[in-house]
Protein backbone atom coordinates (compact mmCIF):
# COMPACT_ATOMS: atom_id res chain seq x y z
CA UNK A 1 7.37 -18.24 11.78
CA UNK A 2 6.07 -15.61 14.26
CA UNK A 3 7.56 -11.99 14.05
CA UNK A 4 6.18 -8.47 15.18
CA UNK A 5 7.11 -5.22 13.62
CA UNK A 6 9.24 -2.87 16.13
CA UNK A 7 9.16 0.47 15.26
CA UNK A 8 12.20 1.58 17.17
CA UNK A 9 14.55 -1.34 15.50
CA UNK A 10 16.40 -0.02 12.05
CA UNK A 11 15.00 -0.76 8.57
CA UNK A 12 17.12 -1.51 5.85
CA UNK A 13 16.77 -1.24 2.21
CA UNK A 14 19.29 -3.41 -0.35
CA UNK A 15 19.67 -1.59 -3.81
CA UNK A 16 21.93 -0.73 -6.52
CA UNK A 17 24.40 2.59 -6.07
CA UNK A 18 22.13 4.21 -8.78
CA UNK A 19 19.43 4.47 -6.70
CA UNK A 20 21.29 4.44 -3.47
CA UNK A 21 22.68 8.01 -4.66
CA UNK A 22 19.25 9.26 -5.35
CA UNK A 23 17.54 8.48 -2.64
CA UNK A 24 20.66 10.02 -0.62
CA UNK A 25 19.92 13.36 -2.31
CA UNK A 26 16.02 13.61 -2.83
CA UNK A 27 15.01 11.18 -0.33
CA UNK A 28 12.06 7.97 -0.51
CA UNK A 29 9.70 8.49 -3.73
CA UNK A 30 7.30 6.15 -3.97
CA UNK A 31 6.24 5.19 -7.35
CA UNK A 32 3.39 3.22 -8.62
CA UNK A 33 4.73 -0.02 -10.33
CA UNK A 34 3.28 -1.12 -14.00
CA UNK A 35 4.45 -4.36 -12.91
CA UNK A 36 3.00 -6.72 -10.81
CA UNK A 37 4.88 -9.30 -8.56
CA UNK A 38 5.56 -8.09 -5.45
CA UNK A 39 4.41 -9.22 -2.02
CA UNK A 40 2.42 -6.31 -0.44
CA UNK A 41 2.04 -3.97 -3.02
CA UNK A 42 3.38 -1.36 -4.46
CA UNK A 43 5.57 0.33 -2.34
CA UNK A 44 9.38 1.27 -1.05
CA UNK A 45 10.29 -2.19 0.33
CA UNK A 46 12.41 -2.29 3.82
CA UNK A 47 13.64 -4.79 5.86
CA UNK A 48 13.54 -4.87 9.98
CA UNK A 49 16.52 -5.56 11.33
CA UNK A 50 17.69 -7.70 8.98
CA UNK A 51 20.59 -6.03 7.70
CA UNK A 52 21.95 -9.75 5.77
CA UNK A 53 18.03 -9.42 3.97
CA UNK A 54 19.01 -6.32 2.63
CA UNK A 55 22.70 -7.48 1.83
CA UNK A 56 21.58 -10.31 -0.40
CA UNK A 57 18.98 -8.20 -1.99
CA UNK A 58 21.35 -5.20 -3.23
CA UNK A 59 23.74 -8.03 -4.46
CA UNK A 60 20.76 -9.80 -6.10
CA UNK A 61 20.20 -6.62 -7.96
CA UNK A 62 23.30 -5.68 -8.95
CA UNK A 63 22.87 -9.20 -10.95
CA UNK A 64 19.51 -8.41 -12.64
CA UNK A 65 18.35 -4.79 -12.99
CA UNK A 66 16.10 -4.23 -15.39
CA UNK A 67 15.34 -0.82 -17.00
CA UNK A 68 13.60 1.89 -14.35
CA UNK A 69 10.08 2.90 -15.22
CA UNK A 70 10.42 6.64 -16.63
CA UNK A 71 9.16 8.55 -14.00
CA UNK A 72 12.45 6.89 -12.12
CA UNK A 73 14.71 7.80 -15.47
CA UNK A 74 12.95 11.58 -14.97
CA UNK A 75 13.98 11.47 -11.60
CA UNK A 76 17.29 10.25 -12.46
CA UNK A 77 18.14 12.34 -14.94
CA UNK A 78 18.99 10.10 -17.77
CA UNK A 79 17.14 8.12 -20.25
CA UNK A 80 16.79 4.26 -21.00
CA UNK A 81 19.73 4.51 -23.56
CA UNK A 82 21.85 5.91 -21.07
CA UNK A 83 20.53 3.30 -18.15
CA UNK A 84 21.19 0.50 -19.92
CA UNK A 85 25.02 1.74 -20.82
CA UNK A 86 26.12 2.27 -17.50
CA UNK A 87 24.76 -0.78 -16.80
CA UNK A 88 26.23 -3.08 -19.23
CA UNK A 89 29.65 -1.07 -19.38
CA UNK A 90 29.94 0.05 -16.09
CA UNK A 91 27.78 -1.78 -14.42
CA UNK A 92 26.36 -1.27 -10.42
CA UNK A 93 27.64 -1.80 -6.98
CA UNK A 94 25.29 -3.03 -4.17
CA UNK A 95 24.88 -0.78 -1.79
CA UNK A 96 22.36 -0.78 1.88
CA UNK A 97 20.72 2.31 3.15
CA UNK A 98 19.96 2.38 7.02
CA UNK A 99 16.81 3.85 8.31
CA UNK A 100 15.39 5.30 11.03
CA UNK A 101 11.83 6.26 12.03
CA UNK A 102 11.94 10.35 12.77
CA UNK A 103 8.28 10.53 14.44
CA UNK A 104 6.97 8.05 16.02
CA UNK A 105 3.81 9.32 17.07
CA UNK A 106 2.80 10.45 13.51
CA UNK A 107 4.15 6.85 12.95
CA UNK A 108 1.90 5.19 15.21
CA UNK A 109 -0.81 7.12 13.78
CA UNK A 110 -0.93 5.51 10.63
CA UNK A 111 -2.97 2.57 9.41
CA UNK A 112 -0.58 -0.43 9.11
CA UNK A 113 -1.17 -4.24 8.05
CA UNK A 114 0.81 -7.04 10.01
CA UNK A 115 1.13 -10.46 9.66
CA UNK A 116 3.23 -11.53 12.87
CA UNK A 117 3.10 -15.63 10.72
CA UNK A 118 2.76 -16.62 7.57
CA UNK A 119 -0.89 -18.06 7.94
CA UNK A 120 -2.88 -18.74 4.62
CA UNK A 121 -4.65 -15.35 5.24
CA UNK A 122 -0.54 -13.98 4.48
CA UNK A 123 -0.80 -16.52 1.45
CA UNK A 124 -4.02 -15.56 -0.25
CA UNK A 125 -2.62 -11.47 0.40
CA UNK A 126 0.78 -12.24 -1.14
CA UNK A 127 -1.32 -13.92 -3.94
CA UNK A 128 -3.20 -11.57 -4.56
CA UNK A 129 -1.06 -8.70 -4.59
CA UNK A 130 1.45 -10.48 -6.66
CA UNK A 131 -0.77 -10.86 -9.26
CA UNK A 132 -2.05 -6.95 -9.79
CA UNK A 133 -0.86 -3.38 -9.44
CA UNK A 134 -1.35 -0.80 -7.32
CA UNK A 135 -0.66 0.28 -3.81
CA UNK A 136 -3.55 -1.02 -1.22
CA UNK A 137 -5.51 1.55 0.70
CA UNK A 138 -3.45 1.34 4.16
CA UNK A 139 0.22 2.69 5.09
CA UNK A 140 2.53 -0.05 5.83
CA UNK A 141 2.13 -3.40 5.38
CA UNK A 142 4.76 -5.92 7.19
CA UNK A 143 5.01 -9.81 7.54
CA UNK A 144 6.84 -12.22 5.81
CA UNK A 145 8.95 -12.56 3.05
CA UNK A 146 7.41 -14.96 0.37
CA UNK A 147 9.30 -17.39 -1.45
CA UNK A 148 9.12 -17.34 -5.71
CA UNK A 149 5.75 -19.18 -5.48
CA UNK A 150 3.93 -17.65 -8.42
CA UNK A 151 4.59 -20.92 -10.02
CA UNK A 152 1.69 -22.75 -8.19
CA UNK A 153 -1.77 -23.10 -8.63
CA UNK A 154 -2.80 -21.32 -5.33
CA UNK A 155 -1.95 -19.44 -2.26
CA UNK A 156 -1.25 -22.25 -0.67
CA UNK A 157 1.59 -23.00 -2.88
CA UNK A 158 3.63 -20.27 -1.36
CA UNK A 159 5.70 -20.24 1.30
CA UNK A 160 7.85 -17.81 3.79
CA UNK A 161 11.15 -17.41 3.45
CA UNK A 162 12.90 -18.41 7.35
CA UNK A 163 13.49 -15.59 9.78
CA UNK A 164 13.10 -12.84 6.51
CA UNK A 165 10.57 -9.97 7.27
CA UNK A 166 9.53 -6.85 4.90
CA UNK A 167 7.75 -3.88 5.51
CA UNK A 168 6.83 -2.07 2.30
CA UNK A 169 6.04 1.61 2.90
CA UNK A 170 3.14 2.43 0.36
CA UNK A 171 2.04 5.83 0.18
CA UNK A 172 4.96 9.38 0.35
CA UNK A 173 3.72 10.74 3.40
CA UNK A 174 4.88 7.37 5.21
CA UNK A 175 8.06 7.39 3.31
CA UNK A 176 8.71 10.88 4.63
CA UNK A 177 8.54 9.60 8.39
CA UNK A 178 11.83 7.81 7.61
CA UNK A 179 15.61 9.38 7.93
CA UNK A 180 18.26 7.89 6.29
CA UNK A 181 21.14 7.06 8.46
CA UNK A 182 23.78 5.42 5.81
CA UNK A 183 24.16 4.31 2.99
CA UNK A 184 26.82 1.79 2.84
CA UNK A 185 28.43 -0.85 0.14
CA UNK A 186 28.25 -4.44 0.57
C-alpha cells in the first residue's frame, strides 16, 4: 500500500449521533484517552477521502459504544447512568461528519507524521502506540489503518487494512484548523 496525505481532499469522521450533535455545536475537543489501543495515539481520528471508512466505522459504533470517559459525560451534559439508558433504550444512529481544512498555511505549518506504506517502521509505531497512552509530541499523524493485530507477538504481526487511511489530529489547536461541513446519517 502506498498513499500520501492531501490536504485539500475532505476528511471524514464515522461516529454515533451523540457525539455527532456535540461536535456540531462546540466543535473538535480532543481528549486524552485512559485507554490504550489505538493506532497513532491519542487523538480525534479522521479519514481522507474515504467517506465508506468512515461509514463502516459510525455503524461499527453504533454496535459497541462503551461508556464516554467523564470529561466527555461533562461535556455532554449527562452522566454514566444516563449514557448507558439512552443507549440501551434508545439506542444511537450512525452518523459521518465532513471536514474541511480552513487554513492551510497554518496547516502546513504544523509538524505532521506520514507513513505513505505500511513498512515495519508503521508496524513497530502502531505497536507501540497501541500499547500506551498519551498523545505523541507532533500534530498529525497519517498512514495506514492497522488491522486488530494486538493479538501477536510483535509488530510484525500486524497488518494494514487495503486502501484504508487515518489521520488522527492530536493536539486542539490542530483540531481547530478544521470546519465542519456536514454531518450526515448513514
Amino acid at each position: 500500500m502506498n498513499i500520501k496525505f492531501n490536504s485539500q481532499h475532505y476528511l471524514y469522521h464515522g461516529t454515533i449521533d451523540l457525539y455527532g450533535d456535540l461536535i456540531e455545536q462546540k466543535g473538535i475537543r480532543i481528549i486524552q484517552r485512559t485507554d490504550n489501543g489505538v493506532d497513532f495515539g491519542a487523538g480525534f481520528y479522521l479519514s481522507s477521502h474515504d467517506k465508506e471508512l468512515a461509514v463502516r466505522t459510525a455503524i461499527r459504533r453504533t454496535e459497541k459504544t462503551p461508556p464516554p470517559s467523564d470529561e466527555m459525560l461533562k461535556l455532554l451534559g449527562m452522566s454514566r447512568m444516563e449514557f448507558l439508558v439512552k443507549r440501551n433504550n434508545e439506542g444511537f444512529k450512525p452518523v459521518v461528519l465532513k471536514f474541511q481544512i480552513n487554513d492551510y498555511e497554518a496547516w502546513n505549518g504544523k509538524k505532521h507524521l506520514q507513513f505513505c506504506i505500511d513498512d515495519e517502521e508503521w508496524q513497530k509505531h502502531v505497536w507501540n502506540w497501541r500499547r500506551r497512552n498519551g498523545a505523541p509530541q507532533i500534530d498529525t499523524t497519517f498512514g495506514p489503518v492497522a488491522d486488530n493485530g494486538l493479538r501477536g507477538t510483535s509488530h510484525v504481526d500486524i497488518l494494514a487494512i487495503e486502501n484504508a487511511n487515518q489521520i488522527a489530529i492530536h493536539n486542539q489547536e490542530t483540531a481547530d484548523l478544521l470546519n465542519l461541513l456536514e454531518v450526515k446519517p448513514c
